[in-house]
N, C-alpha and C. Protein backbone atom coordinates (compact mmCIF):
# COMPACT_ATOMS: atom_id res chain seq x y z
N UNK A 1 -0.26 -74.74 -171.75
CA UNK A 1 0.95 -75.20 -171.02
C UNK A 1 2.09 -75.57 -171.97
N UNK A 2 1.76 -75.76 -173.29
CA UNK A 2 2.65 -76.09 -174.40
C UNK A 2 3.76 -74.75 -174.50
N UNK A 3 2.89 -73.92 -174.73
CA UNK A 3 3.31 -72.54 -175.59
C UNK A 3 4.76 -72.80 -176.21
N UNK A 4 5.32 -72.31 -174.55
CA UNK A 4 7.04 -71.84 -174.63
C UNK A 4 7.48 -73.07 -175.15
N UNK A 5 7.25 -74.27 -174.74
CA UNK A 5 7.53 -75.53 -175.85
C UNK A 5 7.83 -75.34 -177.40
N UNK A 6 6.30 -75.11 -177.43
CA UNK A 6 6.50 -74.76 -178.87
C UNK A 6 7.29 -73.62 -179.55
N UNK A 7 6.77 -72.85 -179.06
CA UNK A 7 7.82 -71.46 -179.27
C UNK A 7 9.22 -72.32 -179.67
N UNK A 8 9.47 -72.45 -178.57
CA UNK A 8 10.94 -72.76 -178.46
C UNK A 8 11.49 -73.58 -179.75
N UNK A 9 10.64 -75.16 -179.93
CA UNK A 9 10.71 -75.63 -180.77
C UNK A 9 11.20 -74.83 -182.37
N UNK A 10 9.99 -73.93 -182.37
CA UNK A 10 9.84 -73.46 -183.52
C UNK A 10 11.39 -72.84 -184.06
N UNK A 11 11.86 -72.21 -182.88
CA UNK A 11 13.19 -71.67 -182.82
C UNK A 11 14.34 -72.69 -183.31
N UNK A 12 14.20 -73.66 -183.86
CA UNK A 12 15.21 -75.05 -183.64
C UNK A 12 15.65 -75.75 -182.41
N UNK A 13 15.47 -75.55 -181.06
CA UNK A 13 15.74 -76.03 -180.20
C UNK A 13 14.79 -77.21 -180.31
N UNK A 14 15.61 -78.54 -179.60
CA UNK A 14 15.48 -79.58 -179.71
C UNK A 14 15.14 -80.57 -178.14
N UNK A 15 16.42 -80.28 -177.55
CA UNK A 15 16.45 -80.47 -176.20
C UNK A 15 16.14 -79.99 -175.17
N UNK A 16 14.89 -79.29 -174.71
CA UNK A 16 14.41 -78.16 -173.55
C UNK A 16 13.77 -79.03 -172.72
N UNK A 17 14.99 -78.15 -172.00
CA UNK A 17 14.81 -79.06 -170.14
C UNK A 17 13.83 -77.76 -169.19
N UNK A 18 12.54 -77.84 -168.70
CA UNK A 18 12.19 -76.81 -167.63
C UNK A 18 13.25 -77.09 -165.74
N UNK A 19 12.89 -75.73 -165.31
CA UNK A 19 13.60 -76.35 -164.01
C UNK A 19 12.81 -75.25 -163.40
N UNK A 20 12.67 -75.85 -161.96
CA UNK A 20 12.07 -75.21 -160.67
C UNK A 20 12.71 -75.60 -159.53
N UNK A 21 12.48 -75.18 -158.26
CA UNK A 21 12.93 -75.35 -157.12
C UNK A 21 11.62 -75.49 -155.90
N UNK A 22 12.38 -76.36 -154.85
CA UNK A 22 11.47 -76.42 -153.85
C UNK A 22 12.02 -75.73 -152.76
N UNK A 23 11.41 -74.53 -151.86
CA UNK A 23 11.93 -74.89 -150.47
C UNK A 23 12.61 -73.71 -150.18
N UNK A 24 12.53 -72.53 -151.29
CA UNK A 24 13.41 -71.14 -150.85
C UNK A 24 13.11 -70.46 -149.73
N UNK A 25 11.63 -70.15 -149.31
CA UNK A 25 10.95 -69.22 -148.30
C UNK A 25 11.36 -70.21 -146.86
N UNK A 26 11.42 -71.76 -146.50
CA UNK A 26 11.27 -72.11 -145.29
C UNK A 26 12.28 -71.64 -144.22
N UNK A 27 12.20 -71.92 -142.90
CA UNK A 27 13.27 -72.09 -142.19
C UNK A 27 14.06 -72.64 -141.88
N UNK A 28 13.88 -73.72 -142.24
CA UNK A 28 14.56 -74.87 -142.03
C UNK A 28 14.44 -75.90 -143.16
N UNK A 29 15.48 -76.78 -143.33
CA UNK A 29 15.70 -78.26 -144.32
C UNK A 29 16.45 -77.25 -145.75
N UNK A 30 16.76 -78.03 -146.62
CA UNK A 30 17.20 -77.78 -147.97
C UNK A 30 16.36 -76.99 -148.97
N UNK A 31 17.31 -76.63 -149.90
CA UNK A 31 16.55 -75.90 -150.97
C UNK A 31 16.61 -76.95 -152.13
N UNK A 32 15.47 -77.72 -153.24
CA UNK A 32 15.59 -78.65 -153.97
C UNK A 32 15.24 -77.55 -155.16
N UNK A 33 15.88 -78.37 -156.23
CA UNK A 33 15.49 -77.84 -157.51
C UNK A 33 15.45 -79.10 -158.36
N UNK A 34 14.66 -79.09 -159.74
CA UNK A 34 14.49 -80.15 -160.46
C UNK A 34 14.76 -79.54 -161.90
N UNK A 35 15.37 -80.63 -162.87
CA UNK A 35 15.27 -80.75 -164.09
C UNK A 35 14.65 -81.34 -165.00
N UNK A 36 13.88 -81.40 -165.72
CA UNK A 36 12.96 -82.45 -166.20
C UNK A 36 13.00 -81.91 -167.67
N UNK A 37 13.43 -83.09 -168.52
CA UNK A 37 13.26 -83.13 -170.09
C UNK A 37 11.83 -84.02 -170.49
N UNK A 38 11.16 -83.36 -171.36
CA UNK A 38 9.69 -84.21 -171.42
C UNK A 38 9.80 -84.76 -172.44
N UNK A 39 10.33 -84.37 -173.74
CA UNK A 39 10.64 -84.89 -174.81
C UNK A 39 9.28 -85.07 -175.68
N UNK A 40 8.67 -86.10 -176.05
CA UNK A 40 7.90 -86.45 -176.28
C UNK A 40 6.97 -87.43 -175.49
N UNK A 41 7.41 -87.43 -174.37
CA UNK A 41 6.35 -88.09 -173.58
C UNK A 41 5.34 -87.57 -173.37
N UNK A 42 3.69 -88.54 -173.05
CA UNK A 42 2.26 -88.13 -173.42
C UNK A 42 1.94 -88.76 -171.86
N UNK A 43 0.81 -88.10 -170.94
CA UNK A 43 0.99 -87.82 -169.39
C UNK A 43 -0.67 -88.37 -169.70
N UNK A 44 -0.85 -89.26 -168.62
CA UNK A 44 -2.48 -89.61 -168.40
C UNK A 44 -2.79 -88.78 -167.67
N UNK A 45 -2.00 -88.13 -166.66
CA UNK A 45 -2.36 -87.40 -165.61
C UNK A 45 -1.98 -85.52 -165.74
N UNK A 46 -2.81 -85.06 -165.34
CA UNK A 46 -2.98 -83.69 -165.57
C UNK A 46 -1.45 -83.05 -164.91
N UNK A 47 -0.68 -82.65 -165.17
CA UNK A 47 0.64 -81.46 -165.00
C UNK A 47 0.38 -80.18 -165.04
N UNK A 48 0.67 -79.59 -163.58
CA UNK A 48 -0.19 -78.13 -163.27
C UNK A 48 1.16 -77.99 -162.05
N UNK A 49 0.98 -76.44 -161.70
CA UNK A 49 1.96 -75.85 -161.02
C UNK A 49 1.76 -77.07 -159.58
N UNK A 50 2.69 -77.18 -159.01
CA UNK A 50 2.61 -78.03 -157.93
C UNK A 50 1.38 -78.06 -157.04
N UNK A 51 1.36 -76.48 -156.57
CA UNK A 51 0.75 -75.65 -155.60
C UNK A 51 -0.77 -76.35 -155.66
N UNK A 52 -1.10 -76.25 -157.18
CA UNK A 52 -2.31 -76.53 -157.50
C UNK A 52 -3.05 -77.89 -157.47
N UNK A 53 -2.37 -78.61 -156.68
CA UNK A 53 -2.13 -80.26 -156.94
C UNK A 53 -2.50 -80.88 -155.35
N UNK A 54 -3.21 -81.36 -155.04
CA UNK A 54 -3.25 -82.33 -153.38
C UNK A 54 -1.95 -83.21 -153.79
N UNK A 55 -1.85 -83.46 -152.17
CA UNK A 55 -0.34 -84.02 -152.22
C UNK A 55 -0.73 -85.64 -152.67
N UNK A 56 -1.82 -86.33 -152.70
CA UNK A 56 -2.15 -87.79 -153.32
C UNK A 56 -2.02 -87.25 -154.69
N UNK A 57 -2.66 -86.49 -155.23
CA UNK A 57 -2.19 -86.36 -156.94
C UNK A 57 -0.93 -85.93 -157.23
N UNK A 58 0.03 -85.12 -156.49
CA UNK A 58 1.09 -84.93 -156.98
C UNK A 58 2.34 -86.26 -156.71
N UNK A 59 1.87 -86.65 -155.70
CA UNK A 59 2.55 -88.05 -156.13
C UNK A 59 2.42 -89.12 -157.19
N UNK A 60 0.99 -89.05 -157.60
CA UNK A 60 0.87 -90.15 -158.87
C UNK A 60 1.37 -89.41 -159.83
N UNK A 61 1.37 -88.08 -160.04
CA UNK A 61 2.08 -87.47 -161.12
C UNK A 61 3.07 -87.49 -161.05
N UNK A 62 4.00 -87.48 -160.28
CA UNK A 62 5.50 -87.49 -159.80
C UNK A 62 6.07 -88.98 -160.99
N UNK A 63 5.11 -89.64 -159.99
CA UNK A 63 5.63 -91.36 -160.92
C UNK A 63 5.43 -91.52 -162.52
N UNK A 64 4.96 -90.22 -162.66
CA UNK A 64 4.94 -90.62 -164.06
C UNK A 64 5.48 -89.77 -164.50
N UNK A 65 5.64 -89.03 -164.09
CA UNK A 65 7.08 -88.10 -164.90
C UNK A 65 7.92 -88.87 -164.83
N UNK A 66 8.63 -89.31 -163.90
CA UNK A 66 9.99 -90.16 -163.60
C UNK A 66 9.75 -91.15 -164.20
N UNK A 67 8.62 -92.11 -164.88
CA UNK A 67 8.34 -93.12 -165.88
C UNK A 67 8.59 -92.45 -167.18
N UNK A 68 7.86 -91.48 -167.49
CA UNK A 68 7.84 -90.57 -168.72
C UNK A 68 9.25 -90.29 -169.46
N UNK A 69 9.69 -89.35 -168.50
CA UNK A 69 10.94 -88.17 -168.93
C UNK A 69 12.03 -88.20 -167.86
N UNK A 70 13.25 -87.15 -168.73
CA UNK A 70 14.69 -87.43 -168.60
C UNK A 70 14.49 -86.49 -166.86
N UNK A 71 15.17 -87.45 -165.68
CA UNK A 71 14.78 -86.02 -164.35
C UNK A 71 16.18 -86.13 -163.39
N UNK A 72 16.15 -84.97 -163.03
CA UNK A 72 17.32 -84.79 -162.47
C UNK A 72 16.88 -83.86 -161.08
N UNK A 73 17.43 -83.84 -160.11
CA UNK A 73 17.35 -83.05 -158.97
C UNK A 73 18.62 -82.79 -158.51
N UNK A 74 18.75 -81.62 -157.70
CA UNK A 74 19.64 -80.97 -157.30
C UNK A 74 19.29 -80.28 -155.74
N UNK A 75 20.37 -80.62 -154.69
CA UNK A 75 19.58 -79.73 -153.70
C UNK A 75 21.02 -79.04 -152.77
N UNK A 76 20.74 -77.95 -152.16
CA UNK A 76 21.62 -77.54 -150.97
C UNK A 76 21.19 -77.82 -150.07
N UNK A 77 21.81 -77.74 -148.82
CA UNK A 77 21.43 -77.73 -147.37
C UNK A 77 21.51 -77.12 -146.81
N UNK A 78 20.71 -76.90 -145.67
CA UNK A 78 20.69 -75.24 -144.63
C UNK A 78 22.12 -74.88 -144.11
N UNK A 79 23.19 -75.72 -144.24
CA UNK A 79 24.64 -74.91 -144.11
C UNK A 79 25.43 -74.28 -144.80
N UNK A 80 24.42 -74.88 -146.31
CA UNK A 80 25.38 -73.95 -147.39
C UNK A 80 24.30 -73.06 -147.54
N UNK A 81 23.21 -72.89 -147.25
CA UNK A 81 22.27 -71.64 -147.84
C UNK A 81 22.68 -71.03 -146.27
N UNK A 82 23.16 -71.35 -145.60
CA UNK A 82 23.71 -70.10 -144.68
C UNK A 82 24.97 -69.59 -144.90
N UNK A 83 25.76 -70.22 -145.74
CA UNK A 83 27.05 -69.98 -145.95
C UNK A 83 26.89 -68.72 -147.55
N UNK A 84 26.15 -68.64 -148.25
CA UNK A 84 26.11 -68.30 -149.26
C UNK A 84 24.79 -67.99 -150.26
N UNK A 85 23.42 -67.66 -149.00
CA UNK A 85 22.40 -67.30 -148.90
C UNK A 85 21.52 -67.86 -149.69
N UNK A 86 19.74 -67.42 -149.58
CA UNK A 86 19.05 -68.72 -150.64
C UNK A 86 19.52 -68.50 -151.62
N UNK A 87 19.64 -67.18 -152.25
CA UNK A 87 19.85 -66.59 -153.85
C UNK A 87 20.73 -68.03 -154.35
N UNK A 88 21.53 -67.75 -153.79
CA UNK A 88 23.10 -68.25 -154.79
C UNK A 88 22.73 -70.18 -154.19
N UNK A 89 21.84 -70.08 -153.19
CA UNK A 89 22.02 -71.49 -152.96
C UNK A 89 20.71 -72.00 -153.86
N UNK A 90 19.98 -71.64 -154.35
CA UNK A 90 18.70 -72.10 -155.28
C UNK A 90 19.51 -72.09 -156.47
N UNK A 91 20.46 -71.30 -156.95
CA UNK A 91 21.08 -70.85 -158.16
C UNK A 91 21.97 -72.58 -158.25
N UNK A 92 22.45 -72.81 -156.97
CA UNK A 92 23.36 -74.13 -157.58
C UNK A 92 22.65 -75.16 -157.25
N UNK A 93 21.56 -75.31 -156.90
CA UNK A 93 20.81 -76.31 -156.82
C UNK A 93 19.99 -76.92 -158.53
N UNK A 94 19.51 -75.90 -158.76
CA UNK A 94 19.22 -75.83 -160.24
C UNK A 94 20.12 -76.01 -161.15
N UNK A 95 21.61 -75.91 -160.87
CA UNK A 95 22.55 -75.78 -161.81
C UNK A 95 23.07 -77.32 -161.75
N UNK A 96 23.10 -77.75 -160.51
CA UNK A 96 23.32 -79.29 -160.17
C UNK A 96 21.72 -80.21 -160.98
N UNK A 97 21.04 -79.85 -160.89
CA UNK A 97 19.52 -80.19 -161.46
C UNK A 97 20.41 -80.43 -162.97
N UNK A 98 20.55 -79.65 -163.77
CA UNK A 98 20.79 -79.75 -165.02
C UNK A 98 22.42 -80.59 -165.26
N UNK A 99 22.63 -80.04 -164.82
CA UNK A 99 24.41 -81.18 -164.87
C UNK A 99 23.94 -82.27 -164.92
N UNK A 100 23.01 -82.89 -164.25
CA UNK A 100 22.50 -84.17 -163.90
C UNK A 100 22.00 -84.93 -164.85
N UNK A 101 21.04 -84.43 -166.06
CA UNK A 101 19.94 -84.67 -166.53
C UNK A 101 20.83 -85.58 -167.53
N UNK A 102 21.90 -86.09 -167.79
CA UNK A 102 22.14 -87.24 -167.94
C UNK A 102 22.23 -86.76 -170.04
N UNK A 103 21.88 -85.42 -170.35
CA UNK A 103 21.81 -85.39 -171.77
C UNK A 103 22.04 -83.47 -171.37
N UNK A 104 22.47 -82.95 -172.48
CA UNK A 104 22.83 -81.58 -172.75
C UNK A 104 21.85 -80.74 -172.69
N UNK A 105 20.96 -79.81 -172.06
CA UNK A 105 20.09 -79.87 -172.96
C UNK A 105 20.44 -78.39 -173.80
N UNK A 106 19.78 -78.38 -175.13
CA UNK A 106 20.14 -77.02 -176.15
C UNK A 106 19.09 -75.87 -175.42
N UNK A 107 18.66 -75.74 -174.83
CA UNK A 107 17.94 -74.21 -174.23
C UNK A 107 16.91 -75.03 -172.59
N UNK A 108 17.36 -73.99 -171.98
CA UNK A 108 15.78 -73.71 -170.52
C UNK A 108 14.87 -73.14 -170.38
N UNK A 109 13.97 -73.50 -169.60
CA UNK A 109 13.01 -72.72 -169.29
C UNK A 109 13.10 -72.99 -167.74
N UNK A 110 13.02 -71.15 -167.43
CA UNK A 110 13.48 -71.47 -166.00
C UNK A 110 12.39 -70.75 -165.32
N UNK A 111 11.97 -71.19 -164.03
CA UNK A 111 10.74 -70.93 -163.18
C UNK A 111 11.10 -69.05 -163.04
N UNK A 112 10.65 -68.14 -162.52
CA UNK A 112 11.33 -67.16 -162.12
C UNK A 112 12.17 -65.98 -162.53
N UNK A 113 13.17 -65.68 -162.37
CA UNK A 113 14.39 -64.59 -162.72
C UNK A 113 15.49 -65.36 -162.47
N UNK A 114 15.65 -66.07 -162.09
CA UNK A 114 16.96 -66.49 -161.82
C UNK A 114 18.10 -67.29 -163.10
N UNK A 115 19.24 -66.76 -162.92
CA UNK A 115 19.99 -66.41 -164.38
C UNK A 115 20.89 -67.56 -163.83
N UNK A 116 20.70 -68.67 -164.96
CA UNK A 116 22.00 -69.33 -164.18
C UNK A 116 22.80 -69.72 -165.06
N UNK A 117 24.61 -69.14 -164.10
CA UNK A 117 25.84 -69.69 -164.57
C UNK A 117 25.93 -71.01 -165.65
N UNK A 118 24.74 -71.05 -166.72
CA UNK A 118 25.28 -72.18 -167.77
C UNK A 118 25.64 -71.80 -169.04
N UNK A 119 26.35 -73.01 -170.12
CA UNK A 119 26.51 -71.83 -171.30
C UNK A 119 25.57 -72.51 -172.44
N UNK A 120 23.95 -72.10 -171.77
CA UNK A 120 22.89 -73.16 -172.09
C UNK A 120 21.86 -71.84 -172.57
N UNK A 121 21.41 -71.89 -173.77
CA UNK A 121 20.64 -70.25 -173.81
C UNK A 121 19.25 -70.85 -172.86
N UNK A 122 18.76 -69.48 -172.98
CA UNK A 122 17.95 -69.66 -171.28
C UNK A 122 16.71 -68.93 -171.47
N UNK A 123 15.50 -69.38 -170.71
CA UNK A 123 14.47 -68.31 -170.73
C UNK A 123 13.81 -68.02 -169.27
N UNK A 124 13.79 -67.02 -168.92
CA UNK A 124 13.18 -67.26 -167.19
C UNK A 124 11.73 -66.33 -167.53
N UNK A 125 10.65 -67.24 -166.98
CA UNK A 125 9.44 -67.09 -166.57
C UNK A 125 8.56 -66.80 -165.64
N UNK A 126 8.39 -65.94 -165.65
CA UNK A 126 7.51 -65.42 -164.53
C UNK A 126 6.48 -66.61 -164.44
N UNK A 127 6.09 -66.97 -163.13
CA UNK A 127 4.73 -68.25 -162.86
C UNK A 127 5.24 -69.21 -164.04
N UNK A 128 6.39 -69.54 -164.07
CA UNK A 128 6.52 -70.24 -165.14
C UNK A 128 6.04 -71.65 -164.80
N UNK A 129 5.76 -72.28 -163.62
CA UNK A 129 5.22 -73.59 -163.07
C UNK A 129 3.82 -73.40 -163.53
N UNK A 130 2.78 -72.28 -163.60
CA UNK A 130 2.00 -72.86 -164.38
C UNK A 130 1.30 -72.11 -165.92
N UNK A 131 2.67 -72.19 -166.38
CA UNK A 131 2.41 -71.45 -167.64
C UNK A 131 3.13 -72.62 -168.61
N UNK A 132 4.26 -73.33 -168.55
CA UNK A 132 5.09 -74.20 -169.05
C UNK A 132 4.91 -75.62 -168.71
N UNK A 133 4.71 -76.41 -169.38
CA UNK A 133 4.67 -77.63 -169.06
C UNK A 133 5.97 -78.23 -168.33
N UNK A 134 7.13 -78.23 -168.79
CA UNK A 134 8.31 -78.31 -168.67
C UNK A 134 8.19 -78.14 -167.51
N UNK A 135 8.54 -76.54 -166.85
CA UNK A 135 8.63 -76.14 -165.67
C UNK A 135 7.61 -76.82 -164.26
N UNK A 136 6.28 -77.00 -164.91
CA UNK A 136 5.39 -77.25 -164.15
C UNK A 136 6.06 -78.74 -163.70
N UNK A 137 6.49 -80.01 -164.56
CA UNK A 137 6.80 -81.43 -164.11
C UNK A 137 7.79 -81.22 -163.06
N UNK A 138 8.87 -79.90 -163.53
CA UNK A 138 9.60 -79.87 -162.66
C UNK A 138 9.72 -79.71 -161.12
N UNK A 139 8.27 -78.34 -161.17
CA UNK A 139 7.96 -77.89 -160.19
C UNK A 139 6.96 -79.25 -158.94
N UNK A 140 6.82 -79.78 -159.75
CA UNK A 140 6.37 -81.37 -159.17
C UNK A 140 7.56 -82.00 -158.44
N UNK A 141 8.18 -82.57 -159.16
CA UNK A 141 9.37 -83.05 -158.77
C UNK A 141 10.27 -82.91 -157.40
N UNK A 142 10.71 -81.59 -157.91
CA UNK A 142 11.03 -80.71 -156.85
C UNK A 142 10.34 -80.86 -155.34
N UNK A 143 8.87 -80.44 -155.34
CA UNK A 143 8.04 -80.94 -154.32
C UNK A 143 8.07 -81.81 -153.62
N UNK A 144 7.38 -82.94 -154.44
CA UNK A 144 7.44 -84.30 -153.66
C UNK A 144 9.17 -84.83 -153.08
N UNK A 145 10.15 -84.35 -153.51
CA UNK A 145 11.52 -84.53 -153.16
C UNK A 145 11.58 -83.82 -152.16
N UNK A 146 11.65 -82.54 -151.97
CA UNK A 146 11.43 -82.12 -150.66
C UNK A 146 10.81 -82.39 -149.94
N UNK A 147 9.48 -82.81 -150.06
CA UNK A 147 8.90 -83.06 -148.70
C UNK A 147 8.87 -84.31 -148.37
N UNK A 148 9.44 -85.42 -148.88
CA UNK A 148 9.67 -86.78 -148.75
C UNK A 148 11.08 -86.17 -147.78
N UNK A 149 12.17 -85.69 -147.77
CA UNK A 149 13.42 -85.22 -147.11
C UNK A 149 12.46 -84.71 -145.60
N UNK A 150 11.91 -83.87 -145.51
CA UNK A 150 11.34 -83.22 -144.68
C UNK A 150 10.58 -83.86 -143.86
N UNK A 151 9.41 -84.97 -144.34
CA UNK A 151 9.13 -85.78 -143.53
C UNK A 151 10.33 -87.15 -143.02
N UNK A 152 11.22 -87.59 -143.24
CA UNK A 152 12.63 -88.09 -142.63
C UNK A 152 12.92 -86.92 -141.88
N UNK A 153 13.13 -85.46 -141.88
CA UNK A 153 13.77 -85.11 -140.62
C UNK A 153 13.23 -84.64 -139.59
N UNK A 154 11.49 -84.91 -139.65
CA UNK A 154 10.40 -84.76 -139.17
C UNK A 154 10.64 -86.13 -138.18
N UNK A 155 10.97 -86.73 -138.71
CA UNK A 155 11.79 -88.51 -137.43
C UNK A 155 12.58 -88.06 -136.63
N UNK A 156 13.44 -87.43 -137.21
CA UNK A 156 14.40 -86.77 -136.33
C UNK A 156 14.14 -85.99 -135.23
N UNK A 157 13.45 -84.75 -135.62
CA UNK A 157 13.19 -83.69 -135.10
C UNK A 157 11.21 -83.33 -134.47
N UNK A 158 10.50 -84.34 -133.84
CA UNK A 158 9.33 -84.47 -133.70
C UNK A 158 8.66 -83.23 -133.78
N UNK A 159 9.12 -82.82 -132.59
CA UNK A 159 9.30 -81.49 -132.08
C UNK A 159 8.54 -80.20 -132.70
N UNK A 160 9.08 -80.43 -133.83
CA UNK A 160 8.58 -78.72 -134.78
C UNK A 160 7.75 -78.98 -136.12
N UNK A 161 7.24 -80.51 -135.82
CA UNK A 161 5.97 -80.32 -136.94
C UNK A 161 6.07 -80.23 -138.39
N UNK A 162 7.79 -80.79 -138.79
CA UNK A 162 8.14 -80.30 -140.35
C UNK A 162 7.21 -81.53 -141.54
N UNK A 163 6.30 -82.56 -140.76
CA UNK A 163 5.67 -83.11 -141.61
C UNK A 163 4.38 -82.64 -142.25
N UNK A 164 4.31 -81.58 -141.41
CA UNK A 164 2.93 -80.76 -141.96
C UNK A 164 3.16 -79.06 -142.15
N UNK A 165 4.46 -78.49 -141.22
CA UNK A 165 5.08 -76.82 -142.03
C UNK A 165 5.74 -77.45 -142.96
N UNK A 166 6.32 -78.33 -143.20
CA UNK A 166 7.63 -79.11 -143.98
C UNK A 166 8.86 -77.72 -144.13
N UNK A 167 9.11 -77.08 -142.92
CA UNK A 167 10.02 -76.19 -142.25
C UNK A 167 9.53 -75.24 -142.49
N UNK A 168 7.96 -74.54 -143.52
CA UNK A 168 7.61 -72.96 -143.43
C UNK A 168 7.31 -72.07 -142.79
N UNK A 169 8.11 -70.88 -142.01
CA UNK A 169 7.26 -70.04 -141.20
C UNK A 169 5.84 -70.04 -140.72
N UNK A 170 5.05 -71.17 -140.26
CA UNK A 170 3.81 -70.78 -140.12
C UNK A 170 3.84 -70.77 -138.55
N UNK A 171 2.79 -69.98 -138.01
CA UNK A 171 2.55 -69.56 -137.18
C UNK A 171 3.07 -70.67 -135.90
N UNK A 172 2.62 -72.17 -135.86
CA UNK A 172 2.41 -72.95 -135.32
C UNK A 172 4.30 -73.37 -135.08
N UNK A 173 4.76 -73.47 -136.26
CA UNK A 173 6.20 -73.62 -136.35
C UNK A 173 6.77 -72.55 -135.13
N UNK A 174 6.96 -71.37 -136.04
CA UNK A 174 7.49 -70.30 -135.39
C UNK A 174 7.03 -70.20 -133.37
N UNK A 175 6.25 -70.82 -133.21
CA UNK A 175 5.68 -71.14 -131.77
C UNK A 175 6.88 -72.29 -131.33
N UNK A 176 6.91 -73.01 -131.63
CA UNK A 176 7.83 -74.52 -131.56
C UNK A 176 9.43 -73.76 -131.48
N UNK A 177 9.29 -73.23 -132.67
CA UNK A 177 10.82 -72.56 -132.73
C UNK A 177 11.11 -71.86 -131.27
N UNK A 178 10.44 -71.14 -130.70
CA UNK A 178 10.57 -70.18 -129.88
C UNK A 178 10.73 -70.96 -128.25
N UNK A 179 10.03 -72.07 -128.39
CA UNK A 179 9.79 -72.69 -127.35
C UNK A 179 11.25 -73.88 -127.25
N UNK A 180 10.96 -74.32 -128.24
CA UNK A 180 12.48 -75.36 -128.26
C UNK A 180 13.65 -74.90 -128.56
N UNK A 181 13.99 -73.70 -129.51
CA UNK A 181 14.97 -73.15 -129.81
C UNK A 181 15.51 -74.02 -131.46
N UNK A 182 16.39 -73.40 -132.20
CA UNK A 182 16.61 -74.13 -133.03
C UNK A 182 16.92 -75.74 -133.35
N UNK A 183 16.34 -76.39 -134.41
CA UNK A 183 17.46 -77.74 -134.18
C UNK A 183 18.43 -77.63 -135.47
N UNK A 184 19.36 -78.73 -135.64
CA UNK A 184 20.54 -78.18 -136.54
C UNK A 184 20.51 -77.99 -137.95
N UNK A 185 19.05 -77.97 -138.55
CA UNK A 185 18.39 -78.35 -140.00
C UNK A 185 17.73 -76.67 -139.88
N UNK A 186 17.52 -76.04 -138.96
CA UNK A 186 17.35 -74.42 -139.02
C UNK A 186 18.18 -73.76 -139.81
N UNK A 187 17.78 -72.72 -140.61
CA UNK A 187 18.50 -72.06 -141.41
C UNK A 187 18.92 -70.58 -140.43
N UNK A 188 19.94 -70.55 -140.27
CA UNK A 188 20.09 -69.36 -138.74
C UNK A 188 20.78 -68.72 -139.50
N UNK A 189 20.63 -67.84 -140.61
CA UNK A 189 20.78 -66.70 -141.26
C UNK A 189 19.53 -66.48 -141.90
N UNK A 190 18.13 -66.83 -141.22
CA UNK A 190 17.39 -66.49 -141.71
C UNK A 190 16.36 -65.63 -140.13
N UNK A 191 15.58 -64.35 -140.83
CA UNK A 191 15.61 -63.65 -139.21
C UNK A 191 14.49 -64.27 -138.19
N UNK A 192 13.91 -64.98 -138.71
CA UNK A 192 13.10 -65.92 -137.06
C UNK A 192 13.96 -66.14 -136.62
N UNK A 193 14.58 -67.31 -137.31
CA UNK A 193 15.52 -68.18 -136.30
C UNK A 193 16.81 -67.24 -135.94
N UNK A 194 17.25 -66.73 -136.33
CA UNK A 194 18.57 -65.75 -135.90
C UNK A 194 17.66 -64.73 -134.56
N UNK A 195 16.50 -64.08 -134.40
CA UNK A 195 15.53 -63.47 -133.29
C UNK A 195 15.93 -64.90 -132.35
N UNK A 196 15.28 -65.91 -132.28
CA UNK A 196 14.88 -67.28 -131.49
C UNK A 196 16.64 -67.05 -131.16
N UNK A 197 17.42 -67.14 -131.82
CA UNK A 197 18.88 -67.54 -131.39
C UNK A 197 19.87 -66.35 -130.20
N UNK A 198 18.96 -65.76 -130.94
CA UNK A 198 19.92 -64.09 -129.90
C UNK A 198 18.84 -63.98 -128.44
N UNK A 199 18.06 -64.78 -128.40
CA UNK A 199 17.23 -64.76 -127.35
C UNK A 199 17.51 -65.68 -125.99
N UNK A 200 17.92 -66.63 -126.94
CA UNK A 200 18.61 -67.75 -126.40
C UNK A 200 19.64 -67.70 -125.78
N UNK A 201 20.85 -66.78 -126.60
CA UNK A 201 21.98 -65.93 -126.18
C UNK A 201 21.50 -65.44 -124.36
N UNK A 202 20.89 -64.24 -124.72
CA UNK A 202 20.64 -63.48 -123.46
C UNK A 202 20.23 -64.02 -122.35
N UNK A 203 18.95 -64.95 -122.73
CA UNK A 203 19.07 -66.28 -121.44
C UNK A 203 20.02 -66.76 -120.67
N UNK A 204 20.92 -66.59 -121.58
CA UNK A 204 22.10 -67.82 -121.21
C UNK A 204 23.17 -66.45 -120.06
């Protein structure tokens, strides 16, 4: 999980921030992204791609990153990822992630392909959440921030179950969707909910 760390290191870079995002595939709620500088901080607790984590361990890990290291988050909301699609809306979520981090950092490591508008040299990683340490805290981060948002609009919105889809296409959702129709945290440039919406239309 070091590697690209080191690598990087070896290169003279000093300051390497990883970054990931939460929340691109759902239908609904925000897209989060995180920044996380580790520096030299030393973790009691194991740092692994989110995915790989029960949600009781990724919270105690959460707290110790944010005890540990430098963290920053960044997120859009389902009106601007309809206004200017996930692409470009994960792109400034991550870019707000790093603005944030409160220090410069001299190079990234970024989850993915995604190239972002900084004048920060850059590395994008395929599975980089669990290949990079960096990326992986981030990809934590990210998580538990989203779905802490998601369960709040899960108060809101009883209805569609976002405390347990935390807004993902799953079967059970997409049932809810169809039956209640959108609520205003739906991403309706995305094609369930845009199907559910033109249906709604013709009803009417």
């Amino acid at each position: 999980m070091f590697y690209y760390e080191k690598k990087t290191r070896r290169k003279g870079f000093k300051l390497i921030a990883g970054i990931d995002e939460a929340g691109r595939g759902p239908l609904a709620g925000p897209v989060v992204a995180a920044a996380v500088f580790i520096g030299k901080a030393l973790f009691n607790e194991r740092i692994d791609d989110s995915k790989k984590l029960s949600p009781a361990k990724r919270e105690k890990v959460f707290f110790e990153i944010l005890r540990s290291c430098l963290v920053s988050v960044g997120s859009v909301n389902h009106r601007e990822i309809d206004k200017i699609n996930i692409l470009n809306a994960t792109r400034r979520a991550m870019e707000q992630a790093v603005r944030g981090l409160g220090i410069k950092p001299d190079y990234l490591l970024i989850d993915g392909k995604i190239n972002l508008n900084l004048p920060i040299r850059k590395e994008c990683i395929i599975r980089g959440d669990s290949r990079s340490i960096s990326i992986a805290a981030a990809s934590i981060v990210a998580k538990v921030v989203r779905d802490s948002m998601m369960f709040e609009f899960d108060r809101r919105y009883p209805q569609y179950g976002f405390k347990f889809n935390k807004g993902y296409g799953t079967q059970k959702h997409c049932l809810l969707l169809r039956s209640f129709g959108p609520c205003p945290i739906h991403r309706k440039s995305f094609m369930p909910v845009k199907m559910v919406m033109e249906k709604y239309r013709k009803e009417d």
